[in-house]
Protein backbone atom coordinates (compact mmCIF):
# COMPACT_ATOMS: atom_id res chain seq x y z
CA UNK A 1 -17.90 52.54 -7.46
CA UNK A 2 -15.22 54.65 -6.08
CA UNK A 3 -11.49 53.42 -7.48
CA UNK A 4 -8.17 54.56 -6.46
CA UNK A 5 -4.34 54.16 -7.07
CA UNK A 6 -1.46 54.12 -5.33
CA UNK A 7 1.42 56.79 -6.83
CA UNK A 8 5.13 57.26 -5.45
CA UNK A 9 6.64 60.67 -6.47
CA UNK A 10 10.39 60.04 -7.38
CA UNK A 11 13.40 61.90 -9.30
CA UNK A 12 14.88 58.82 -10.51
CA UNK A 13 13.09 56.78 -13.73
CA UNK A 14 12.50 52.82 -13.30
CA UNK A 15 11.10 50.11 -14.84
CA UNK A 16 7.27 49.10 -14.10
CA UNK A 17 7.36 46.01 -11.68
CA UNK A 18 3.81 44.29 -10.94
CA UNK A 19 3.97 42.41 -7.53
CA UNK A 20 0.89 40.56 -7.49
CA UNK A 21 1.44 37.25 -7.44
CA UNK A 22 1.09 34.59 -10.53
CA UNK A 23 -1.19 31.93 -9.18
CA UNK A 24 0.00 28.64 -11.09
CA UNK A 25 -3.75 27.31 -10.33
CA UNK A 26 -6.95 28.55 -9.21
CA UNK A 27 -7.34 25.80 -6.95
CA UNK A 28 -4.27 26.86 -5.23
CA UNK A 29 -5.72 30.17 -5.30
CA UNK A 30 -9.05 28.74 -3.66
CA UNK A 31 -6.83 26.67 -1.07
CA UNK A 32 -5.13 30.15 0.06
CA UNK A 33 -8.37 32.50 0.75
CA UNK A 34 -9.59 29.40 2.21
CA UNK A 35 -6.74 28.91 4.72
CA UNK A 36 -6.44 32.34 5.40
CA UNK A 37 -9.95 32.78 5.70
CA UNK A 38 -9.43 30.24 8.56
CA UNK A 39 -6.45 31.93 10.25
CA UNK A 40 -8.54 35.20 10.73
CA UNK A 41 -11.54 33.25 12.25
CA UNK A 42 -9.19 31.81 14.33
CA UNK A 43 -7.55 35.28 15.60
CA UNK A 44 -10.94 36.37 15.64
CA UNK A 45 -11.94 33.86 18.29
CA UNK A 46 -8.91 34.40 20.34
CA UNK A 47 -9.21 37.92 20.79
CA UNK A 48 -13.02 37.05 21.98
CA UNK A 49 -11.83 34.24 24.29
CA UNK A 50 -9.46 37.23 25.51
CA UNK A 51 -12.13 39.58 26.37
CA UNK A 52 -15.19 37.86 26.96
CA UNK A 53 -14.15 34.51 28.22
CA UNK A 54 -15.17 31.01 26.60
CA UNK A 55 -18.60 31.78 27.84
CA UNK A 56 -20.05 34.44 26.34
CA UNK A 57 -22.26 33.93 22.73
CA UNK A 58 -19.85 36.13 20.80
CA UNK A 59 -16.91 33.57 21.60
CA UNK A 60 -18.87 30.44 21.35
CA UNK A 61 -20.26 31.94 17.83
CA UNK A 62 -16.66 32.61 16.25
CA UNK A 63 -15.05 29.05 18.13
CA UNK A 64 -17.69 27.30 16.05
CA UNK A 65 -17.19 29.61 12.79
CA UNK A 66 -12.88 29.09 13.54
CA UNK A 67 -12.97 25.41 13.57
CA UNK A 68 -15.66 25.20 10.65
CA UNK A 69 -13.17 27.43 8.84
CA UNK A 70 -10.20 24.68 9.18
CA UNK A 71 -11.53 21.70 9.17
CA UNK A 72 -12.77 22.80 5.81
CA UNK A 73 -9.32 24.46 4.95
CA UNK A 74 -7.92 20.82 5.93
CA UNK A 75 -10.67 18.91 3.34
CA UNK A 76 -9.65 21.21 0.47
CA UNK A 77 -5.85 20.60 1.14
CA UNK A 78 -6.62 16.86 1.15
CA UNK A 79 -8.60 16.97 -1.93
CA UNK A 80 -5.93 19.18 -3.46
CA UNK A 81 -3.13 16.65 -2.88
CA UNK A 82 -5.40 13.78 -3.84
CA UNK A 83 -5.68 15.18 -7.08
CA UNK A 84 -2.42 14.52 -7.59
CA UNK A 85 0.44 17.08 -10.15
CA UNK A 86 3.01 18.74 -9.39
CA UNK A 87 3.19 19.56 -5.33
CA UNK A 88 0.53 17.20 -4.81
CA UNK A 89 2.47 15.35 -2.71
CA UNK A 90 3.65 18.38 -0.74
CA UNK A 91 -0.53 19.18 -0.20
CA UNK A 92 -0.67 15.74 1.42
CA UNK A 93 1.73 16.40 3.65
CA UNK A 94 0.95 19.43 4.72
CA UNK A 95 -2.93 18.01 5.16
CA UNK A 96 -0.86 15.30 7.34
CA UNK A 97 -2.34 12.74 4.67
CA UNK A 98 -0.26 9.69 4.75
CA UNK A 99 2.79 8.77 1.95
CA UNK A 100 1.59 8.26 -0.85
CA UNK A 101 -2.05 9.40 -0.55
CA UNK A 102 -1.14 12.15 -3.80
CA UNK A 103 -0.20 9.37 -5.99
CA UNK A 104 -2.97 6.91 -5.07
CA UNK A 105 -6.06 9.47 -4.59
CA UNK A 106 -9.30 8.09 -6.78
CA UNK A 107 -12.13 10.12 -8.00
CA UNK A 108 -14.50 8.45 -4.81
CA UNK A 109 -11.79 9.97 -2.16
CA UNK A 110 -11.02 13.43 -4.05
CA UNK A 111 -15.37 13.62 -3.89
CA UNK A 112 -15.37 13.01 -0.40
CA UNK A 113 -13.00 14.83 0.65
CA UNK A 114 -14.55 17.57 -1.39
CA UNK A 115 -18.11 16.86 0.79
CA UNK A 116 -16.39 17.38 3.89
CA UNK A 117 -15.52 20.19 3.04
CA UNK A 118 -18.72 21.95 1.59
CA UNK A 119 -20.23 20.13 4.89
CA UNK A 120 -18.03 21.93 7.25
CA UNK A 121 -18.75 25.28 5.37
CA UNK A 122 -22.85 25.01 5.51
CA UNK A 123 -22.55 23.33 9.05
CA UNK A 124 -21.70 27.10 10.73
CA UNK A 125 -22.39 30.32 9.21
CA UNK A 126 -19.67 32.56 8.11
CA UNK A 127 -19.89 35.31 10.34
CA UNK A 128 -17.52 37.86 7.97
CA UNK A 129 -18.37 40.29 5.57
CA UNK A 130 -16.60 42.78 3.11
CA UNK A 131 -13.99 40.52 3.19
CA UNK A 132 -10.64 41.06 0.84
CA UNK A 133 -8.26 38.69 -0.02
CA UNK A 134 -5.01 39.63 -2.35
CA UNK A 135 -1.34 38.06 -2.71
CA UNK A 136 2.21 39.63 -3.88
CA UNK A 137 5.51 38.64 -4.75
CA UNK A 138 6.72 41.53 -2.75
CA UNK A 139 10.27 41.26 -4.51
CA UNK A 140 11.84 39.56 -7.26
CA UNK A 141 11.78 35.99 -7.36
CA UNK A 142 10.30 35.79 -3.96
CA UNK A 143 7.65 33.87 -2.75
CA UNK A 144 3.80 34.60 -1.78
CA UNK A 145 2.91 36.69 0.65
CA UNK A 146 -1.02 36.95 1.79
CA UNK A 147 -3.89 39.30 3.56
CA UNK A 148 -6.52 38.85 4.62
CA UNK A 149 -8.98 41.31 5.66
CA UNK A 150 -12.96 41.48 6.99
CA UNK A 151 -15.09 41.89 9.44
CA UNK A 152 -18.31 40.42 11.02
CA UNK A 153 -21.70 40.50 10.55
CA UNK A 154 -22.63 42.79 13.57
CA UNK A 155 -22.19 46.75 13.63
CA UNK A 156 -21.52 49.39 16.17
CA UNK A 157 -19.53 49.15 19.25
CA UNK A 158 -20.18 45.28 18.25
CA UNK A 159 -18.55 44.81 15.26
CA UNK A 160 -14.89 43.31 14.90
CA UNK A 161 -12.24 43.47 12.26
CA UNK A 162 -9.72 41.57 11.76
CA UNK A 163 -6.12 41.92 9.15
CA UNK A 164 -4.04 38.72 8.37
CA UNK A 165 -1.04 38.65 6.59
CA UNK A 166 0.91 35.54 6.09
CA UNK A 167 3.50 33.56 3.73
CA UNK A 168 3.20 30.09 2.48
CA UNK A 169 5.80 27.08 4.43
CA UNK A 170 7.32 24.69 2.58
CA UNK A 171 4.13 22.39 2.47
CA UNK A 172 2.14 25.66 0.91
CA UNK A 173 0.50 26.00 4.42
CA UNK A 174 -0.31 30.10 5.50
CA UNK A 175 1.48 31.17 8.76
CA UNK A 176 1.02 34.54 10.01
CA UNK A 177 3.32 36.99 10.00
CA UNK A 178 0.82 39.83 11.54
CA UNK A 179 -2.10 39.49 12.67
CA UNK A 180 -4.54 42.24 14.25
CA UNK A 181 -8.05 42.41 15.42
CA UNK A 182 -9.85 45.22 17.18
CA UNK A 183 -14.03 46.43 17.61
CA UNK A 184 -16.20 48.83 16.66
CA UNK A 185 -15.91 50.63 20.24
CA UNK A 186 -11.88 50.43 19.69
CA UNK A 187 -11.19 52.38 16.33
CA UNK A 188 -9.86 55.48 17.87
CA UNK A 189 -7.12 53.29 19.61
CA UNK A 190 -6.74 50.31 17.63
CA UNK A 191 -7.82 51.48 13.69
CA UNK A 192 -9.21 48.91 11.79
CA UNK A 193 -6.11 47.93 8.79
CA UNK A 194 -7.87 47.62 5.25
CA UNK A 195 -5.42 47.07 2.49
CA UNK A 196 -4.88 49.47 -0.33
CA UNK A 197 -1.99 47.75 -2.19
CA UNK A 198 1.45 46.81 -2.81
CA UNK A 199 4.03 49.85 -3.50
CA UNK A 200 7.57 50.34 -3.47
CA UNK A 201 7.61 52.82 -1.05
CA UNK A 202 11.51 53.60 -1.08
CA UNK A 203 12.47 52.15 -4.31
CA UNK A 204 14.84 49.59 -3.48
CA UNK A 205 12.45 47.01 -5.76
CA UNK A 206 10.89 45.45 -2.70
CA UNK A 207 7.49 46.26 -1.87
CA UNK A 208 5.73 47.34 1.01
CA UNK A 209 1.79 46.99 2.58
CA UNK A 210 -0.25 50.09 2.10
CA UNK A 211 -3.39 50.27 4.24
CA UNK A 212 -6.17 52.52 4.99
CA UNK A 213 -6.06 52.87 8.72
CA UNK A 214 -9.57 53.03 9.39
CA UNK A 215 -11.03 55.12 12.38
CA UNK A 216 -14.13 55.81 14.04
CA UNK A 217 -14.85 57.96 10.66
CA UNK A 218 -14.56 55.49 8.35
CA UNK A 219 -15.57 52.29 9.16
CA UNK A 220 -18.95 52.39 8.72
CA UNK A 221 -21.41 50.59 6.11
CA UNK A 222 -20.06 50.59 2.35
CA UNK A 223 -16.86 49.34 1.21
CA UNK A 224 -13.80 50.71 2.35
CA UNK A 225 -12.66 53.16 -0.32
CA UNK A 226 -15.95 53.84 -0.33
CA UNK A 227 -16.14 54.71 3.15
CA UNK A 228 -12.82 56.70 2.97
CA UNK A 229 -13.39 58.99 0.31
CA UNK A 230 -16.92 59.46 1.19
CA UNK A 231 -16.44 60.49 5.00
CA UNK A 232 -12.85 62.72 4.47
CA UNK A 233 -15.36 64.70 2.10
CA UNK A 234 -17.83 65.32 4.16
CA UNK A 235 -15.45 65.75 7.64
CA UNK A 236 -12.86 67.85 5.86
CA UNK A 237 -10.35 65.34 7.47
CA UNK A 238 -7.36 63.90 6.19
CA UNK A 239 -7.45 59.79 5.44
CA UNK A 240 -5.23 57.98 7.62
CA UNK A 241 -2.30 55.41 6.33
CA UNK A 242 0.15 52.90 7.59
CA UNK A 243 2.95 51.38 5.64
CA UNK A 244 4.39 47.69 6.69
CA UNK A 245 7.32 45.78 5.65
CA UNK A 246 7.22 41.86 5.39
CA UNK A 247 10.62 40.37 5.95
CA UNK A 248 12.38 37.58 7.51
CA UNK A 249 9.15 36.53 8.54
CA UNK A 250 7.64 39.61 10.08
CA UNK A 251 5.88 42.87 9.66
CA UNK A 252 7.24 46.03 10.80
CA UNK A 253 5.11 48.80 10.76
CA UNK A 254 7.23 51.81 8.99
CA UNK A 255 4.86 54.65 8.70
CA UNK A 256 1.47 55.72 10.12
CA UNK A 257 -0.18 58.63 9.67
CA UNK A 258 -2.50 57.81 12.80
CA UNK A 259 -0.90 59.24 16.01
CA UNK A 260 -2.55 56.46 17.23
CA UNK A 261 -0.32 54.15 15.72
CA UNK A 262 3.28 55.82 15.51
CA UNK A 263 5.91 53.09 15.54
């Protein structure tokens, strides 16, 4: 197991600030992954649709794995918010469950809705693999910010990978910010994004989005640090990086190391 971390070199001293985010539940964490999980199936499919057209396998495949994906994302909301607590009511809503469904949930609903989901799940296989889920508070007293990365099952000029990052609505609902997806035949113009971690980059105490940009080099089998520091060891090439900013609802790509992807 290969390890690394991320190190800024600066003249000035400060105080070490962790930006991963504090969870106040591990179903809320579960809910998350789950909705994101969703969101890249979903991008996933649309890029296929794009390509291939609605009737090819590969689209069918991930339109079948995409609405799995939410309509299971949906049952754990609504099981959430049956549950009831604090922002159980805000679950509901965002599960469109009707008033009051947090406050009146029983033990025979919060099961069922429970079953639909694990249902939904078995009912399609999960087509993604290696797949990498994290969340920041990428400045003080902000709120969450998601990403999502994977890819599927399939390998070569076949294979597709896909990078979500999103922040949590008012309801707790994921929306995108960025979203990217590109195959195995597409590296050298479209690298596939596989997070590193969070790092104040310029020291202004907000953090950015460090990712491996991942090539035709190293995307292969293995995980992705893995990969990296296995194939710029045996190439004598230099891994490739790009830096992005979430703010105001967007990502801006800042730095890349890959000509490829220059802002």
């Amino acid at each position: 197991m290969v390890a690394q971390v991320v190190a800024v070199s600066d003249v000035t001293t400060d105080e070490p600030h962790p930006f991963r985010f504090a969870w106040p539940s591990a179903g809320a964490q579960a809910d998350a992954e789950a909705s994101m999980h969703a969101l890249a199936l979903r991008a996933l499919a649309t890029a296929a649709r794009a390509t291939f057209g609605p009737a090819a396998k590969t689209d069918q495949a991930l339109q079948q794995a995409a609405q799995a994906a939410e309509a299971a994302s949906a049952a754990r909301a609504k099981a959430t918010a049956a549950q009831g607590g604090p922002g159980a009511a805000a679950a509901g809503v965002a599960a469109g469950a009707a008033p009051g469904a947090a406050s009146t949930g029983t033990a025979r609903t919060r099961a069922a809705a429970k079953a639909r989901a694990a249902k939904a799940v078995a009912a399609v296989a999960d087509p993604l693999r290696d797949e990498q889920f994290s969340a920041f508070e990428l400045s003080y007293g902000a709120g969450a910010t998601f990403v999502y990365t994977a890819h599927t099952d399939a390998s070569g000029a076949d294979r597709r990978y896909v990078v979500v990052i999103a922040q949590p609505d008012f309801y707790g609902r994921p929306h995108a910010v960025f979203t990217q997806t590109t195959r195995g035949d597409m590296l050298g113009q479209t690298p596939a994004l596989r997070l590193v971690d969070a790092v104040d980059a310029d020291g202004d105490h907000r953090a950015e989005l460090l990712f491996d940009a991942l090539g035709n080099e190293g995307a292969g089998s293995g995980s992705a640090v893995e990969r990296t520091a296995a194939t710029t060891a045996a190439s004598g090439t230099e891994r490739q990086f790009a830096l992005y900013r979430v703010l105001a609802g967007r990502a801006t790509l800042l730095y890349a190391s890959n000509p490829a992807m220059q802002p």
